[in-house]
C-alpha atoms as a PDB file:
ATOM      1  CA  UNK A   1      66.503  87.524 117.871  1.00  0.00           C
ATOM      2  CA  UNK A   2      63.861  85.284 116.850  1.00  0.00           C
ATOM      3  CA  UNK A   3      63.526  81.698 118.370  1.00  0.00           C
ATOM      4  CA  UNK A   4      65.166  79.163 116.460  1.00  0.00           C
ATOM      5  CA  UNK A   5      68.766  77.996 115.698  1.00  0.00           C
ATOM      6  CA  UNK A   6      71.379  79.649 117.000  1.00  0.00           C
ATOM      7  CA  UNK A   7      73.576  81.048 114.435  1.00  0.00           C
ATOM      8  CA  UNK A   8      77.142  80.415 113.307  1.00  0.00           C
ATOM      9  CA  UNK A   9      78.902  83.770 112.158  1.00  0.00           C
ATOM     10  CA  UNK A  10      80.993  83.048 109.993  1.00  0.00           C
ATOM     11  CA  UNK A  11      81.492  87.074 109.276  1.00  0.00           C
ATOM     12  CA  UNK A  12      83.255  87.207 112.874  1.00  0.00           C
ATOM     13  CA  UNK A  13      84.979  84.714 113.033  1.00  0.00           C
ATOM     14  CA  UNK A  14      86.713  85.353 109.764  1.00  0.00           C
ATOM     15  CA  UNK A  15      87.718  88.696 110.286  1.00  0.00           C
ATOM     16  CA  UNK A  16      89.014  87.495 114.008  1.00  0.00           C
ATOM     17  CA  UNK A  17      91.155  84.937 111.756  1.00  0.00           C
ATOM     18  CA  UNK A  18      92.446  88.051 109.748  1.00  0.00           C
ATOM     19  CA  UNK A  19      93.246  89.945 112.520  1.00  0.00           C
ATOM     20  CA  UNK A  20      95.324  87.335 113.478  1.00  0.00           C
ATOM     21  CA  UNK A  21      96.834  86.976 110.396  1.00  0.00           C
ATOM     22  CA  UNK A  22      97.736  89.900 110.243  1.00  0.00           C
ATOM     23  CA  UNK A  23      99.552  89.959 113.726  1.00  0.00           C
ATOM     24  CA  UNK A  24     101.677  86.936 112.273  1.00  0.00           C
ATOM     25  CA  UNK A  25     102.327  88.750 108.865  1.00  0.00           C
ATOM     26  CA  UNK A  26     103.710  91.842 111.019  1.00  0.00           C
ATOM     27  CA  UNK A  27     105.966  89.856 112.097  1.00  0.00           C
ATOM     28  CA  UNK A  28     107.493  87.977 109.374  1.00  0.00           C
ATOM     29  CA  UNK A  29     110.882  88.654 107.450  1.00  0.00           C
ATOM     30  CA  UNK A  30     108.872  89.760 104.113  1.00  0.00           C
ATOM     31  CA  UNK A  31     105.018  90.219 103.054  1.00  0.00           C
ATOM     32  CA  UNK A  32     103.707  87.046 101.440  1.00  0.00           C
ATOM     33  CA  UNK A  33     102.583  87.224  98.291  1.00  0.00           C
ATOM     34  CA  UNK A  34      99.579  86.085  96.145  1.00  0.00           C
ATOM     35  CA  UNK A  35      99.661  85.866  92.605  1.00  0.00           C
ATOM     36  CA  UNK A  36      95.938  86.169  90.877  1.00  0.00           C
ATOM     37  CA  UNK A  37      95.274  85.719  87.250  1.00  0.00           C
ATOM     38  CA  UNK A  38      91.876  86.364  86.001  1.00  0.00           C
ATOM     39  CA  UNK A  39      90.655  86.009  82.486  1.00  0.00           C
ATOM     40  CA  UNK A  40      87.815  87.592  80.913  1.00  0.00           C
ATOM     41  CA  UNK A  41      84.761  89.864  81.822  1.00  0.00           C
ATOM     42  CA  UNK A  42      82.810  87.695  84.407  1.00  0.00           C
ATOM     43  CA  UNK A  43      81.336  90.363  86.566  1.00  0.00           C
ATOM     44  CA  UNK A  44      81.096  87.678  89.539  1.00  0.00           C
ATOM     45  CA  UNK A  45      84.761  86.785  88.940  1.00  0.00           C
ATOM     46  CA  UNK A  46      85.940  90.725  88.842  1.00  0.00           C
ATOM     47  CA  UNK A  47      83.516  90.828  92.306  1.00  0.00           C
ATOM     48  CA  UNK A  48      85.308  87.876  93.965  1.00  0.00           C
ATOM     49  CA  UNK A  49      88.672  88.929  92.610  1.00  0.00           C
ATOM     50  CA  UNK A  50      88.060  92.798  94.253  1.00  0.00           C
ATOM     51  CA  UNK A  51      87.064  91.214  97.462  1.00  0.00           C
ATOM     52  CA  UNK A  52      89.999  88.834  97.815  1.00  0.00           C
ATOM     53  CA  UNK A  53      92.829  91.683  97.219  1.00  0.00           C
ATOM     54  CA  UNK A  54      90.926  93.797  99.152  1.00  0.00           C
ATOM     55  CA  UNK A  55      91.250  90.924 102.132  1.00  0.00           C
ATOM     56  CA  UNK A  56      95.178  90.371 101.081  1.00  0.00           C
ATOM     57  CA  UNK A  57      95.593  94.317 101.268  1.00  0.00           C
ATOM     58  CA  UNK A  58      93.566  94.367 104.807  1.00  0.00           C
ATOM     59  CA  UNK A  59      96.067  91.667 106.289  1.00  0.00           C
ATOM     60  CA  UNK A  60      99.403  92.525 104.344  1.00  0.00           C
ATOM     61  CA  UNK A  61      99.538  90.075 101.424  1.00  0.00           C
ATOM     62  CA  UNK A  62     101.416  91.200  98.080  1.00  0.00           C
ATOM     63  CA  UNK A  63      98.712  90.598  95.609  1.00  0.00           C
ATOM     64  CA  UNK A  64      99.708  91.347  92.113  1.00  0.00           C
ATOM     65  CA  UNK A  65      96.699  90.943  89.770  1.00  0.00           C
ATOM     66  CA  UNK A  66      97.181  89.704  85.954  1.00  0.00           C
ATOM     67  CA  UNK A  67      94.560  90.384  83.961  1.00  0.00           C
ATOM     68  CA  UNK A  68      93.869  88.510  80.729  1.00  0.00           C
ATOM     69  CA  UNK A  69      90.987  89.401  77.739  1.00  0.00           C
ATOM     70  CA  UNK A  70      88.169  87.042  77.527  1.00  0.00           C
ATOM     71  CA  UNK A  71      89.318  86.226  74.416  1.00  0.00           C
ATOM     72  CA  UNK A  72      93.251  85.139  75.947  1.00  0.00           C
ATOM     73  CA  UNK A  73      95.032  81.855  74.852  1.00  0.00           C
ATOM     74  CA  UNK A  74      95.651  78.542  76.417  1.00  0.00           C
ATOM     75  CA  UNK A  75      99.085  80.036  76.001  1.00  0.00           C
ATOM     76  CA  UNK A  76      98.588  83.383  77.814  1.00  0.00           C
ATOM     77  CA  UNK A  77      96.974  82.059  80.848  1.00  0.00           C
ATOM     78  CA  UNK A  78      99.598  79.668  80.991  1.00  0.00           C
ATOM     79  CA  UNK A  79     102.352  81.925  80.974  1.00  0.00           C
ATOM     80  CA  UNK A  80     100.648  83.859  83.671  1.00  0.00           C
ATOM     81  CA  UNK A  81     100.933  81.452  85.989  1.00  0.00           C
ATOM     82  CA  UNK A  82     104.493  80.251  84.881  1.00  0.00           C
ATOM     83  CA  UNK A  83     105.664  83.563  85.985  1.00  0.00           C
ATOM     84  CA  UNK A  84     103.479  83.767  89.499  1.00  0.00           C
ATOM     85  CA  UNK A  85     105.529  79.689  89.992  1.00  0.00           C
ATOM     86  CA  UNK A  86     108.895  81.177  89.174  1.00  0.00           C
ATOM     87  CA  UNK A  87     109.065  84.461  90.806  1.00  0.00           C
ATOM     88  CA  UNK A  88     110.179  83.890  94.595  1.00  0.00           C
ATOM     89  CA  UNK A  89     108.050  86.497  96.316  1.00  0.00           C
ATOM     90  CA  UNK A  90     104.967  84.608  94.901  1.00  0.00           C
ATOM     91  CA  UNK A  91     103.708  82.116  97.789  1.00  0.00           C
ATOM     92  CA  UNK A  92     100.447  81.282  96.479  1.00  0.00           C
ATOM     93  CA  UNK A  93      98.866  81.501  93.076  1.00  0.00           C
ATOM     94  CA  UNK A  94      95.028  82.014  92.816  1.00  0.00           C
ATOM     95  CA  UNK A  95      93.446  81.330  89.181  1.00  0.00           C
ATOM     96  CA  UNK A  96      89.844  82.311  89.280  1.00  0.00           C
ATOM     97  CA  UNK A  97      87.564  80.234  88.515  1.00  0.00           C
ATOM     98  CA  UNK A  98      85.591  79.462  85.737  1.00  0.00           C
ATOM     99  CA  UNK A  99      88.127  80.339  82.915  1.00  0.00           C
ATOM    100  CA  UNK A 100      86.042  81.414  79.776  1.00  0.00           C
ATOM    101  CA  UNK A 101      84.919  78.014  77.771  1.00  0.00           C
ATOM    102  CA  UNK A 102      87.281  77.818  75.285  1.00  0.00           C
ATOM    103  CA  UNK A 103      90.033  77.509  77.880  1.00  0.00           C
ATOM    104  CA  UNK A 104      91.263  74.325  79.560  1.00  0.00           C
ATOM    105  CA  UNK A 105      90.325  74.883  82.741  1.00  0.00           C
ATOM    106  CA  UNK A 106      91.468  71.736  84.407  1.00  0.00           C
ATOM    107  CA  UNK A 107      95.055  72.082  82.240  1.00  0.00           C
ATOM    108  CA  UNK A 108      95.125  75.622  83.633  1.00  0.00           C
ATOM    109  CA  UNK A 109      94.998  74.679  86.970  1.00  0.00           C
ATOM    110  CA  UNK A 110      97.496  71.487  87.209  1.00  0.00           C
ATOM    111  CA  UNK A 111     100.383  74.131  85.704  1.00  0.00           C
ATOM    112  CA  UNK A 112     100.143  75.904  88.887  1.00  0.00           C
ATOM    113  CA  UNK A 113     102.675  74.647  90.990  1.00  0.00           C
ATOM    114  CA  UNK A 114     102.153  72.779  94.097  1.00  0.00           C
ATOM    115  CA  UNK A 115     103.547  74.457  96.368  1.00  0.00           C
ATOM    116  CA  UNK A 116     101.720  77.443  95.526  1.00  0.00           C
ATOM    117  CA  UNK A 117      98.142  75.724  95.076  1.00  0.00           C
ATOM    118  CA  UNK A 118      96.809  77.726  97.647  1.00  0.00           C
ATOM    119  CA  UNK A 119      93.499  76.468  96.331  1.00  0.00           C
ATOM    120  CA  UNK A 120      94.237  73.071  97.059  1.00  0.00           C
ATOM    121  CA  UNK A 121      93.164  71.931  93.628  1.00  0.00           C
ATOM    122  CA  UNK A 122      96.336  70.502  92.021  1.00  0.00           C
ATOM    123  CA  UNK A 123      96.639  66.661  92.070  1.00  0.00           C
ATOM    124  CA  UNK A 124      99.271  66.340  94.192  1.00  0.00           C
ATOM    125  CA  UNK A 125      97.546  67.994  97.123  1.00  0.00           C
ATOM    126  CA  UNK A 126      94.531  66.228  96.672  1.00  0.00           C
ATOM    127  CA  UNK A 127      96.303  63.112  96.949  1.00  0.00           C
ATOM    128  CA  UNK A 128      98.211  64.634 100.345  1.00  0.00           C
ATOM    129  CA  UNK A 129      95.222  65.008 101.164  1.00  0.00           C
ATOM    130  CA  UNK A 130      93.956  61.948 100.531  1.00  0.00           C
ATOM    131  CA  UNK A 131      96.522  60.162 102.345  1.00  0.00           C
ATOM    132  CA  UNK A 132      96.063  62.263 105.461  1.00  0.00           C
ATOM    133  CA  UNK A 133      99.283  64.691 105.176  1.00  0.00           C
ATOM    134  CA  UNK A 134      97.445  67.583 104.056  1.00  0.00           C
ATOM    135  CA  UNK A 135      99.343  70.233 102.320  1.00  0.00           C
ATOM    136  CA  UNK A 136      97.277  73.126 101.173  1.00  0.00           C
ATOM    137  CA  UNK A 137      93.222  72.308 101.140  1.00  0.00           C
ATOM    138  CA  UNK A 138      90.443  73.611  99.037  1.00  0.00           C
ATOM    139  CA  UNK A 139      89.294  76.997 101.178  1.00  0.00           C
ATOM    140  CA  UNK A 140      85.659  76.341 101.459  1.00  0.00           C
ATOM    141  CA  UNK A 141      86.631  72.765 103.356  1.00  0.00           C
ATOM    142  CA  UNK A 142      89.004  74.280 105.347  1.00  0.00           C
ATOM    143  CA  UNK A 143      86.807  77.456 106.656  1.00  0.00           C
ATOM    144  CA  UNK A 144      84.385  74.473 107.336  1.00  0.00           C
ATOM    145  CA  UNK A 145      86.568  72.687 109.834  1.00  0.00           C
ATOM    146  CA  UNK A 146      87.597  75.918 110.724  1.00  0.00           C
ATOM    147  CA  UNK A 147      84.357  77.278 112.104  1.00  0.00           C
ATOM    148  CA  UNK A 148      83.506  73.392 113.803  1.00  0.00           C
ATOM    149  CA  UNK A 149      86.388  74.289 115.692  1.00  0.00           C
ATOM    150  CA  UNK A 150      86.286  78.074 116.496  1.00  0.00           C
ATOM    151  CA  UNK A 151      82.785  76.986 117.586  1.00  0.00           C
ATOM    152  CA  UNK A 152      83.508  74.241 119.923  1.00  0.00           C
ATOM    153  CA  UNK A 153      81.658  71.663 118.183  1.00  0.00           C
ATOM    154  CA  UNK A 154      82.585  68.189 119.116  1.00  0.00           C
ATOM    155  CA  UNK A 155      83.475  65.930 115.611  1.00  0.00           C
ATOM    156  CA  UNK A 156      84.689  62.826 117.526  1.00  0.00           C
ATOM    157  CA  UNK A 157      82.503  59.955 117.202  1.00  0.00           C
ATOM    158  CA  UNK A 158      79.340  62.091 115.295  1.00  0.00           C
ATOM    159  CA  UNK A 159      77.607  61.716 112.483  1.00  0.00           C
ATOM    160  CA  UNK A 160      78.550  64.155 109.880  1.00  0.00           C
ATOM    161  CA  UNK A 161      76.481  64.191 106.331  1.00  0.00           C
ATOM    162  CA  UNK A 162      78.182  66.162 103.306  1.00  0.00           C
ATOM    163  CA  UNK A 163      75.148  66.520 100.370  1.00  0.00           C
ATOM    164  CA  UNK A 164      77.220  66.865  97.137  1.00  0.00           C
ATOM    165  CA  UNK A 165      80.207  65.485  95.847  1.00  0.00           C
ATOM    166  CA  UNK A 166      82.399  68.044  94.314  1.00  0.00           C
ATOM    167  CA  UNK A 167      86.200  68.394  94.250  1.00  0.00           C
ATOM    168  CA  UNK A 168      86.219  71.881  95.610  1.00  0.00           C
ATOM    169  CA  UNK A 169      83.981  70.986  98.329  1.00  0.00           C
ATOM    170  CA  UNK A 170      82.219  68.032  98.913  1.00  0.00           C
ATOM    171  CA  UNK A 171      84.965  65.056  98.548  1.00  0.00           C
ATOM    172  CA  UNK A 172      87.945  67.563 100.474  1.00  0.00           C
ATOM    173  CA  UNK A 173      85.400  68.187 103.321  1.00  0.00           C
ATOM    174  CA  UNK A 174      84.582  64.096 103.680  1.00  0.00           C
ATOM    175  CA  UNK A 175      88.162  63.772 103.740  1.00  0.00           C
ATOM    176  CA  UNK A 176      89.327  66.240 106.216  1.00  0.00           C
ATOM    177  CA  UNK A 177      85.943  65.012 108.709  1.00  0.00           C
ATOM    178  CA  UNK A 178      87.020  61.721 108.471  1.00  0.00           C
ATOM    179  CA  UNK A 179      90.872  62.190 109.605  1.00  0.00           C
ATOM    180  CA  UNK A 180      92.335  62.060 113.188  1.00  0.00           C
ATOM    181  CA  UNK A 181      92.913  65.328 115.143  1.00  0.00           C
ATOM    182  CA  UNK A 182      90.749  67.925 116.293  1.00  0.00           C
ATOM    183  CA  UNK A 183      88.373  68.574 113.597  1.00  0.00           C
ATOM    184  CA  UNK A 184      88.064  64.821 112.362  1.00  0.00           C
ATOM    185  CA  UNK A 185      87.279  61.598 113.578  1.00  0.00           C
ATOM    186  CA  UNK A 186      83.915  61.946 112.358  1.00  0.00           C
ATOM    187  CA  UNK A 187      82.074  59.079 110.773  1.00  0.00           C
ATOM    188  CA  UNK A 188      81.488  60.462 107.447  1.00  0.00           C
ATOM    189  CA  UNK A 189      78.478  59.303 105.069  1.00  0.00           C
ATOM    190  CA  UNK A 190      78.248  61.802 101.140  1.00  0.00           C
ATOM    191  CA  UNK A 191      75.639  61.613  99.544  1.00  0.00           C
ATOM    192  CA  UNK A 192      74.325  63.431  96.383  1.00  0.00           C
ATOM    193  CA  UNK A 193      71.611  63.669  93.527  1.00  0.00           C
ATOM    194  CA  UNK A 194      71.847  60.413  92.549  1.00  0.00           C
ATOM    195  CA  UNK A 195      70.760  58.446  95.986  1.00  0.00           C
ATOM    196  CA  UNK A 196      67.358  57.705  96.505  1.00  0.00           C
ATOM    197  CA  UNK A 197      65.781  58.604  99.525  1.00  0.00           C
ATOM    198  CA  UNK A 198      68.414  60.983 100.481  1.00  0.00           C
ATOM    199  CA  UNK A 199      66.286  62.470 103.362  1.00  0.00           C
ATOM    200  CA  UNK A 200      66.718  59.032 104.625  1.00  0.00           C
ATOM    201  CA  UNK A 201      70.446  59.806 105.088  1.00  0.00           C
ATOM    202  CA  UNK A 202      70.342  63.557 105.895  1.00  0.00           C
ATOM    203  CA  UNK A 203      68.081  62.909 108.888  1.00  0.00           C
ATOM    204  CA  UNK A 204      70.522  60.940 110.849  1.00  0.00           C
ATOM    205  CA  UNK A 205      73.670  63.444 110.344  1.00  0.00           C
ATOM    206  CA  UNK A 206      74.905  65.300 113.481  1.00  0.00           C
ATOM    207  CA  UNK A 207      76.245  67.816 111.644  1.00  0.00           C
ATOM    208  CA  UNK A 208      74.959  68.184 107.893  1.00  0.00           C
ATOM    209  CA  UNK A 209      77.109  70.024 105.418  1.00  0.00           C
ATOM    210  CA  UNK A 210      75.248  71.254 102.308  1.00  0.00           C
ATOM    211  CA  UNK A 211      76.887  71.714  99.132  1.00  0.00           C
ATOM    212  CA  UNK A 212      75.027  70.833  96.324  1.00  0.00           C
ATOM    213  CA  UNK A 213      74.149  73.896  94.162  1.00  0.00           C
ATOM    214  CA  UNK A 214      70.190  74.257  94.459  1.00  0.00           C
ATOM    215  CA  UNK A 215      68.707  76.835  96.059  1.00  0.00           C
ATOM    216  CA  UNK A 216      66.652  75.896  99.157  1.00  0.00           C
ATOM    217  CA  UNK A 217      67.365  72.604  98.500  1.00  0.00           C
ATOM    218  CA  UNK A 218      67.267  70.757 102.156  1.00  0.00           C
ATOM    219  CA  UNK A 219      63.868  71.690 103.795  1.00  0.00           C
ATOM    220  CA  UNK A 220      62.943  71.044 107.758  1.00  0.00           C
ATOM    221  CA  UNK A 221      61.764  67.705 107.587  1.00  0.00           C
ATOM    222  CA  UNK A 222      65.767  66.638 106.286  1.00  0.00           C
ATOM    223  CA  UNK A 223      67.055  67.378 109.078  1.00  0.00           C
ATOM    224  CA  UNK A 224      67.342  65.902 112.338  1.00  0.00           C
ATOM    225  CA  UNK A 225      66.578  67.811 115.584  1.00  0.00           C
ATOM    226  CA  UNK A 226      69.145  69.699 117.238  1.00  0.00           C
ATOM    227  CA  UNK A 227      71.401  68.959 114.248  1.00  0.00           C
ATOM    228  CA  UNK A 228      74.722  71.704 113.267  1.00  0.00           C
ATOM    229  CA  UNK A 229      73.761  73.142 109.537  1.00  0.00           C
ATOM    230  CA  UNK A 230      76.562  74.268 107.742  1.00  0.00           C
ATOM    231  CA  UNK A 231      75.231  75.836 104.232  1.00  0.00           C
ATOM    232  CA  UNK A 232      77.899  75.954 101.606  1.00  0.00           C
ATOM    233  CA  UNK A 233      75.702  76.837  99.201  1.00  0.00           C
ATOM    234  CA  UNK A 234      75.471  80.606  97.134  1.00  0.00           C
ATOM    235  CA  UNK A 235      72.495  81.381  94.936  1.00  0.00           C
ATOM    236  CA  UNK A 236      71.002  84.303  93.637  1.00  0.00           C
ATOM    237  CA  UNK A 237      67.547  84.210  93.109  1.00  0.00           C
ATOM    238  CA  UNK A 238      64.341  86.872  91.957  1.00  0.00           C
ATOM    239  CA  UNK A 239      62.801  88.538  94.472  1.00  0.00           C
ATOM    240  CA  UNK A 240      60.344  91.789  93.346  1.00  0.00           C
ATOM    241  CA  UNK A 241      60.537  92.884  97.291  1.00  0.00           C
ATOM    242  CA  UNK A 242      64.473  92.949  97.340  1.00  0.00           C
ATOM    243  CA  UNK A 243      66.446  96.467  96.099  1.00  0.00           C
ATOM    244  CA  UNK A 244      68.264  94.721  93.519  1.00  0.00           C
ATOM    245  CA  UNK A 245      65.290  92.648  92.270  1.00  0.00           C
ATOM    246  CA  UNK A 246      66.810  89.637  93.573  1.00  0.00           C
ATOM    247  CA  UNK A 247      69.121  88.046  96.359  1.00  0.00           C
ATOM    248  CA  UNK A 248      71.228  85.383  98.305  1.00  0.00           C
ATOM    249  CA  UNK A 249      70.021  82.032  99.480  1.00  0.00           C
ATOM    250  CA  UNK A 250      71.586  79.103 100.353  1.00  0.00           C
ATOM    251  CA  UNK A 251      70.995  75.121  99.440  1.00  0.00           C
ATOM    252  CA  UNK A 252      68.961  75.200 102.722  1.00  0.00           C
ATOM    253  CA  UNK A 253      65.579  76.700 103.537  1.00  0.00           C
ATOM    254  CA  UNK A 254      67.057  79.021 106.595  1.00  0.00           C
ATOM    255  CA  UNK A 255      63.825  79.875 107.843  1.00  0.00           C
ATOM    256  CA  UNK A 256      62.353  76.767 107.711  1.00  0.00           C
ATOM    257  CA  UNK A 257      65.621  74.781 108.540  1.00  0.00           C
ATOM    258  CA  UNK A 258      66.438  77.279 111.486  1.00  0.00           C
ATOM    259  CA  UNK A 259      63.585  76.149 113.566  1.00  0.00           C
ATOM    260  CA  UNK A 260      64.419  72.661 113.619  1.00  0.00           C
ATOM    261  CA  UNK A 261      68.206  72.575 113.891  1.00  0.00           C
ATOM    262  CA  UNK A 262      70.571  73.105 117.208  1.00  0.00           C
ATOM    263  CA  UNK A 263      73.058  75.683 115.412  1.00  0.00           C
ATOM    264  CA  UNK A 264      72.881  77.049 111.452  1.00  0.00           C
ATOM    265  CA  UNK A 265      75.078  79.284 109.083  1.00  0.00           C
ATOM    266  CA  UNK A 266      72.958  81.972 107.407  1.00  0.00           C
ATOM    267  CA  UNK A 267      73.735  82.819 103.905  1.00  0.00           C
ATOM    268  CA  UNK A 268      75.432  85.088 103.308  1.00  0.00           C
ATOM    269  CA  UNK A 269      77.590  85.376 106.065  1.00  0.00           C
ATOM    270  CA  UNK A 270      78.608  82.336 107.195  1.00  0.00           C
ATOM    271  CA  UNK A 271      80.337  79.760 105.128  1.00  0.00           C
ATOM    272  CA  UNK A 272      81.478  82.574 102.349  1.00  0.00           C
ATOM    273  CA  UNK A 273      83.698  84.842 104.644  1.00  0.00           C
ATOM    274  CA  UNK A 274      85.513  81.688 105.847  1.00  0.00           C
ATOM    275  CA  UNK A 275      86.369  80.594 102.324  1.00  0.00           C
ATOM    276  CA  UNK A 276      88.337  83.991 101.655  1.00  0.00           C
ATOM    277  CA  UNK A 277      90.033  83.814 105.237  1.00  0.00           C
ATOM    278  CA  UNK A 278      91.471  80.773 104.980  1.00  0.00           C
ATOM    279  CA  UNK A 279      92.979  81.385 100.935  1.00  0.00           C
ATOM    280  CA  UNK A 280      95.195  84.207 103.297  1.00  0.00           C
ATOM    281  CA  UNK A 281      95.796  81.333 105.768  1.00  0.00           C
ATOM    282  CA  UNK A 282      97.021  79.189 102.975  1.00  0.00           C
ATOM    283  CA  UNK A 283      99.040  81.922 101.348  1.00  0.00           C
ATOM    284  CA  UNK A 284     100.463  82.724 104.905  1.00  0.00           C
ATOM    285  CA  UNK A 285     101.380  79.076 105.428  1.00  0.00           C
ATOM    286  CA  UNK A 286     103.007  78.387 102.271  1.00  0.00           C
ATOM    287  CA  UNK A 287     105.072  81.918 103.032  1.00  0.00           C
ATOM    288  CA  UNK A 288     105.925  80.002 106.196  1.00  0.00           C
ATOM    289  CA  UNK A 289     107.005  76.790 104.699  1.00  0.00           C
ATOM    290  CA  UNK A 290     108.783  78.216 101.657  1.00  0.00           C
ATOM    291  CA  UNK A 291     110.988  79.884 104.175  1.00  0.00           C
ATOM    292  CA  UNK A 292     111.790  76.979 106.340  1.00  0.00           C
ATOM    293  CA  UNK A 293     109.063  77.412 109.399  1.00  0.00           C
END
């Protein structure tokens, strides 16, 4: 292995959380279930879609697809989910995301209810969130915390920087940093596009959580020495030398960022596999609480 960071595999860690998953699920009185609805001909969707039934199948999840035409109404994908919130062996319902334009996303994704938001995106559960009694939180977030954890990595007291603001990432990961409990009690600074200087604010994070959507984004000299890298980010970009003509990278220069930091997630294989792990954690738990325990 060459010098540099050592690296955070998030690969094996989330199939250990499957594995124990699906210990728990062998146990319970019936399979949870997962309800999926995906709309139109996305071929990144239909990838993401195979591998998270594939993951529910692997762990013993009930994960009955509906499939809508690109060219489906508000009405259909509506009444998709109404009968994934009404039908009792439905635990969690998973709408994949982005709906085709002409949809309402946002609309699409408040009808789900609640307490099957296994995506953590509904209103209510951000505000649980919010106010510190988290109910079901956004996956990417969670696997986040999740890995700090699994990895020993001390929050208490540090420094952690989260570069972008989204409501699937950025804001739910501040959140869940900042509360008390294992996992938390970090001071928490986000920062994003807009700030000046931001290299003025990435350099003093502890740990430093990239989100932000462009590739390569945080080079070496953004990042403090001996700092935890966490990259959240997925993009594909051309490469001639690569069998597909083109490839993964993060919203951090790995190479580059590796030989400065203490500990780094490579893309792929680190944040990603944690996201799918813990949407079966979430369906498992609302299973759990929808029967009582």
């Amino acid at each position: 292995m060459a010098d540099g960071a050592r690296l955070i595999d998030g690969k094996a860690t989330a199939a250990a959380v499957r594995a124990e998953l699906a210990a728990e699920i062998a146990k319970l009185p019936r399979k949870p279930g997962l309800g999926v609805v995906l709309v139109g001909d996305n071929p990144a969707s239909h990838a993401y879609v195979r591998g998270k039934t594939s993951a529910c199948a692997e762990v013993g999840i009930h994960a009955p697809l509906v499939q809508l035409p690109a060219d489906a109404t508000q009405a259909q994908a509506l009444a998709a989910v109404a009968a994934f919130n009404a039908d009792p062996a439905i635990d969690g319902v998973l709408v994949q995301l982005p709906l085709p334009r002409h949809l309402d996303e946002d609309a699409v994704v408040q009808s789900i209810s609640p307490e099957k938001d296994v995506d953590g995106l509904h209103a209510a559960n951000a505000g649980l969130l919010a106010l510190g009694s988290p109910r079901f939180v956004p996956c990417t977030p969670l696997g986040c915390r999740e890995l700090l954890l699994r990895e020993g990595i001390e929050t208490r007291g540090r420094h952690a920087v989260v570069v972008g603001r989204s409501a699937l990432v950025g804001r739910p990961l501040a959140t869940l940093l900042s509360l008390k409990g294992p996992g938390g009690d970090a001071a928490v600074t986000v920062v994003h596009s807009a700030v000046p200087d931001l290299a003025e604010h990435t350099r003093r994070a502890d740990i430093l959580v990239v989100a932000i959507g462009r590739p390569r984004f945080v080079t070496a000299d953004m990042v403090k020495p001996g700092a935890l890298v966490l990259d959240v980010g997925i993009n594909r970009i051309d490469d001639a030398s690569a069998a597909k003509g083109s490839r993964l990278v993060g919203d951090v220069d790995f190479d580059a960022v590796r030989a400065v930091a203490g500990a780094i997630t490579p893309v792929p294989g680190g944040v990603g596999p944690m996201t799918v792990a813990m949407l079966l954690s979430n369906t498992v738990a609302g299973c759990r609480r929808r029967a009582g325990g």
